[in-house]
Protein backbone atom coordinates (compact mmCIF):
# COMPACT_ATOMS: atom_id res chain seq x y z
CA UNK A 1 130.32 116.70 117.73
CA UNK A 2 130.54 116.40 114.17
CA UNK A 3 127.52 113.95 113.00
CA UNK A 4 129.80 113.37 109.77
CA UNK A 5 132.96 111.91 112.50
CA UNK A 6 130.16 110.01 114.78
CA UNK A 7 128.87 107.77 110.84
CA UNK A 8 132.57 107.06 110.56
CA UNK A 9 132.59 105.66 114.03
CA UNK A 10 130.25 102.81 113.11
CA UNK A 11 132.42 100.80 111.69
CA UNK A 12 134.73 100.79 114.97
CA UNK A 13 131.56 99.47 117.21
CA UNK A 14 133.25 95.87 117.42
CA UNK A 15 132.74 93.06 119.68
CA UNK A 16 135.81 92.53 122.32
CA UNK A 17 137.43 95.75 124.08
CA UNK A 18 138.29 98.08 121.37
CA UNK A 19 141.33 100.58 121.75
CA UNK A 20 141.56 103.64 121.00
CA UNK A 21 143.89 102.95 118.27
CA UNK A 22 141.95 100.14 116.82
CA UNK A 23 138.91 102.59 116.94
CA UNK A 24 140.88 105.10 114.93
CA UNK A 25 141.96 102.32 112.03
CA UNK A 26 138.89 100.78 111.60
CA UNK A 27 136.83 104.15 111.83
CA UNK A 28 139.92 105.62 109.57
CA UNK A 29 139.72 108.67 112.05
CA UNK A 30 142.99 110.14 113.53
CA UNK A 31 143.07 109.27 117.14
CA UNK A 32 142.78 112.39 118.60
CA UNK A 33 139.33 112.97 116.70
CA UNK A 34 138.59 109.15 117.48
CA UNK A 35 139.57 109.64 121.03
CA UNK A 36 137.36 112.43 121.39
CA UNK A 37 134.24 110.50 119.79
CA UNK A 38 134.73 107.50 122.12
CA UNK A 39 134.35 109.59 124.72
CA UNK A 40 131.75 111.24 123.83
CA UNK A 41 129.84 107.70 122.95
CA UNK A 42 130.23 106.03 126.57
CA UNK A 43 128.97 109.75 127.75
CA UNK A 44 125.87 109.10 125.90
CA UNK A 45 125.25 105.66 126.93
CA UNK A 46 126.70 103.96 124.21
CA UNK A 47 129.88 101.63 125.24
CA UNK A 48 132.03 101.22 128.75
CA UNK A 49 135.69 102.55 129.62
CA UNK A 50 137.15 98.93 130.68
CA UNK A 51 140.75 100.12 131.91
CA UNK A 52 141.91 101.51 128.45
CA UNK A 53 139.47 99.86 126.52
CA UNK A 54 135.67 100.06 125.74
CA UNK A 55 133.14 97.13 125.67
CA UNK A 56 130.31 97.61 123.48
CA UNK A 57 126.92 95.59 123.50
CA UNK A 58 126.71 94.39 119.99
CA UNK A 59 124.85 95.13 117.79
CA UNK A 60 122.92 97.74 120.47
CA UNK A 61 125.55 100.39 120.74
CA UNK A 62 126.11 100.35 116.82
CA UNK A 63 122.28 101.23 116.05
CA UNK A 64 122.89 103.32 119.13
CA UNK A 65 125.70 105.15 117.71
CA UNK A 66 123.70 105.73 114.30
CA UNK A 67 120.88 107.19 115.90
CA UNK A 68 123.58 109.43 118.01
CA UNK A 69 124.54 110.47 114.35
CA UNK A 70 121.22 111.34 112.97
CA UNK A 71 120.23 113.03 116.25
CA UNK A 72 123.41 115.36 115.37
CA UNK A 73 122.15 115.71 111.93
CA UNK A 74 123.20 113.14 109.82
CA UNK A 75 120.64 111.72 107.31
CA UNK A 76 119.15 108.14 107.57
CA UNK A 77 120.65 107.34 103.97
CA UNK A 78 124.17 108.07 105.18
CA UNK A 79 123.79 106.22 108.22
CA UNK A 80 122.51 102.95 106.28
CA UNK A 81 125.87 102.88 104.45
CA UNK A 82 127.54 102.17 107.58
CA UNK A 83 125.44 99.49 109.15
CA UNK A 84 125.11 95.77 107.86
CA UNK A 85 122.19 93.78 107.12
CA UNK A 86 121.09 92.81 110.29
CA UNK A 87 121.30 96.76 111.47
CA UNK A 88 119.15 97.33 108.72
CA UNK A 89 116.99 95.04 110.15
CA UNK A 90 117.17 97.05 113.30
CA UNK A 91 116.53 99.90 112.31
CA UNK A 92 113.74 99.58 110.54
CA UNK A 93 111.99 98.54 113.50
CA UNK A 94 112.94 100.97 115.64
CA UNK A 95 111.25 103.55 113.32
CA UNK A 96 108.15 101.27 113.43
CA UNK A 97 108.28 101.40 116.96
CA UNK A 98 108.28 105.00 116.91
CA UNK A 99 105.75 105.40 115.31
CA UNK A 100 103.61 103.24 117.94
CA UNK A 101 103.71 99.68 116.16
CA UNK A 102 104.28 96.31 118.16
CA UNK A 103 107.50 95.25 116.22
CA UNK A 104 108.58 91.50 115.85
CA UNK A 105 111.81 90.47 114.00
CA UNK A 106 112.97 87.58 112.17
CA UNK A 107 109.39 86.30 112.09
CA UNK A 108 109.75 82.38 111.39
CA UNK A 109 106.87 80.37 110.20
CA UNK A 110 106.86 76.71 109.83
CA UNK A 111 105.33 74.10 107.48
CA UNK A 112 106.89 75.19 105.20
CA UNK A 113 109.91 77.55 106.47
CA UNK A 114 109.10 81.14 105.76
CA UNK A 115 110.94 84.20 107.64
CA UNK A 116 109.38 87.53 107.47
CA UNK A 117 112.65 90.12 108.61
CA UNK A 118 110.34 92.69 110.83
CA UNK A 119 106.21 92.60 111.31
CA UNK A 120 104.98 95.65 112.65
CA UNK A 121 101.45 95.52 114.26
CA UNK A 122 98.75 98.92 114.56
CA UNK A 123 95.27 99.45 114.69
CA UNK A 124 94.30 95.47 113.82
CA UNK A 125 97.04 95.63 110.43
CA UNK A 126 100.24 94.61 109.90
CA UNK A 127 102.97 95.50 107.76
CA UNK A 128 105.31 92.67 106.90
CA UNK A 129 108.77 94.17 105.83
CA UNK A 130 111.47 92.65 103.75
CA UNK A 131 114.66 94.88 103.89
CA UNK A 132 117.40 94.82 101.06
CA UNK A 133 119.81 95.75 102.27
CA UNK A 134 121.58 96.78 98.99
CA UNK A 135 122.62 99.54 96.54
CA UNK A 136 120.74 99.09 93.61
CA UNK A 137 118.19 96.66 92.04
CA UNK A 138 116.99 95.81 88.88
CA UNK A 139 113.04 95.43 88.01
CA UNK A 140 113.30 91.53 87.43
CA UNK A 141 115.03 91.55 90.70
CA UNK A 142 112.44 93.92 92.41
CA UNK A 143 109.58 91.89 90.49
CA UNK A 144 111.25 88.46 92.27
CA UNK A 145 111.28 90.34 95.58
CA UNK A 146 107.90 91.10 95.29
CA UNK A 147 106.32 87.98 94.63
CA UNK A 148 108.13 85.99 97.60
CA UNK A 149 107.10 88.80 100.39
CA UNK A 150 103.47 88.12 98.71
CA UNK A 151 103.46 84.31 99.44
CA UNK A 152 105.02 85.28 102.94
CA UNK A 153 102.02 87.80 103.69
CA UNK A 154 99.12 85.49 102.42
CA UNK A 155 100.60 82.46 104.43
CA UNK A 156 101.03 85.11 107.53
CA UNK A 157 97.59 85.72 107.19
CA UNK A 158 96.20 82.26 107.38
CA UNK A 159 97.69 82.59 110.60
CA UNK A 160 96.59 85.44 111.92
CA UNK A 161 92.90 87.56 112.30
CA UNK A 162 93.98 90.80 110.87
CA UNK A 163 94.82 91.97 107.14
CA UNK A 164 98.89 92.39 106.05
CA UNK A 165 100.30 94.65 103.66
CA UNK A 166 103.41 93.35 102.07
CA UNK A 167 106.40 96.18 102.48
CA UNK A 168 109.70 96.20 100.91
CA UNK A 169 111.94 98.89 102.75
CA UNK A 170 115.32 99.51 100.41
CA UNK A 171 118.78 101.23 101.17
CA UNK A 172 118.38 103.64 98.68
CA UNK A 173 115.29 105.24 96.26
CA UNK A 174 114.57 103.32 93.60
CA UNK A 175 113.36 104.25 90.43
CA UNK A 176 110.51 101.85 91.06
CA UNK A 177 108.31 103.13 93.85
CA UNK A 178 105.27 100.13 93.13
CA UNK A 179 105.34 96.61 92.33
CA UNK A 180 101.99 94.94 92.01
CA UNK A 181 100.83 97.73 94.71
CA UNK A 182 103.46 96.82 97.04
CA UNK A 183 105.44 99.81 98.33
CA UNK A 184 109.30 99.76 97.54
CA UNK A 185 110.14 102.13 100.54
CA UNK A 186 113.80 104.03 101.00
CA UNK A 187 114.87 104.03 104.70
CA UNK A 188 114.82 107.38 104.65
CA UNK A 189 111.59 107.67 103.87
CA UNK A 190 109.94 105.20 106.05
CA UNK A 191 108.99 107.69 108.74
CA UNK A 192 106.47 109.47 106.39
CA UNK A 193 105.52 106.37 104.69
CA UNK A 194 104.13 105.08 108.37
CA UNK A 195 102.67 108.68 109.08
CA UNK A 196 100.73 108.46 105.56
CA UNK A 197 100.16 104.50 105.33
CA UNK A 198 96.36 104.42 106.82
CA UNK A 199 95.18 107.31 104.28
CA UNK A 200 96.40 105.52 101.89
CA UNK A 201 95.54 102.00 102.03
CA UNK A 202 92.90 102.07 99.14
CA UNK A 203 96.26 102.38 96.58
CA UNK A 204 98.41 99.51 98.74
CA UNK A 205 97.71 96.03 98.30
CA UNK A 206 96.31 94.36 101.51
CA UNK A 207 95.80 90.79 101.83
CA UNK A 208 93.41 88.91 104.22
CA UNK A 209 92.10 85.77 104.91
């Protein structure tokens, strides 16, 4: 299977039964080739044959069906073009749970309201993640960005009995790879980041109580 035909398929991961034909507009695949990829996605797990439809489990089968594409080969960056915010969100913790961290989403803390999109717990640290899920961004932007995850990690930590490192995890690389000693992370480079994050913790900012 073509990892380049399974990306495409994202988009046609839709709530309701989806045809085969709707699959093929929305994926903008012909319907042979989007016949053929709908098959193969219920074969892996991904979707059920309901008569002449399939019912998928948003948004499960459409993280599902990314990983199916970067299993086949298809890169993390080309992927995240396909999959909307909350996917993002998704994603991102999935690699942190690879990587063996206890992964929370859509942390909400109260007094006053503050929402941290994905906390991911190892060896008595966290890493509180903001995803932008976005193109480009400017340095005022990324400086902005910054600051609030900051106020999110030191009122996280008055919470909590363990330092936090403030993380902002990106669509794509941006010029800017530091902000105040806050990592500005790709996607596609958030595997290695977690693999090299402890040796480095003397150069990222960590906040504690």
């Amino acid at each position: 299977m073509n990892p380049k035909l399974v990306v495409k398929g994202i988009n046609g991961i839709l709530e309701g039964g989806v045809s085969i034909t709707d699959f093929s507009l929305v994926s903008e695949l012909d319907e042979i080739s989007a016949k053929e990829l709908l098959y193969a996605l219920v074969q892996n797990g991904i979707g059920t044959w309901n008569d002449d439809l399939v019912d998928f489990d948003i948004p499960n089968d459409r993280l599902q069906t990314a990983l199916f594409a970067i299993n086949l080969g298809a890169t993390i960056e080309d992927v995240s073009e396909y999959l909307t915010w909350r996917d993002f969100e998704s994603l991102t913790g999935l690699i942190l749970e690879e990587k063996d961290f206890d992964v929370t989403k859509n942390f909400i803390m109260t007094k006053p309201r503050m929402e941290i999109d994905v906390v991911g717990k190892k060896m008595n640290t966290a890493l509180l993640i903001d995803c932008k899920h976005w193109k480009t961004m400017s340095k005022s932007a990324l400086d902005e960005i910054v600051k609030k995850q900051i106020e999110r990690v030191k009122r996280y930590v008055d919470d909590e009995s363990m330092s936090a490192l403030p993380v902002i995890v990106t669509l794509h690389q941006e010029e800017i790879q530091f902000v105040d000693n806050v990592p500005i992370v790709p996607i596609m480079k958030l595997s290695s980041f977690l693999d090299e994050f402890v040796g480095n913790l003397d150069s990222l900012m960590s906040i504690e109580k």
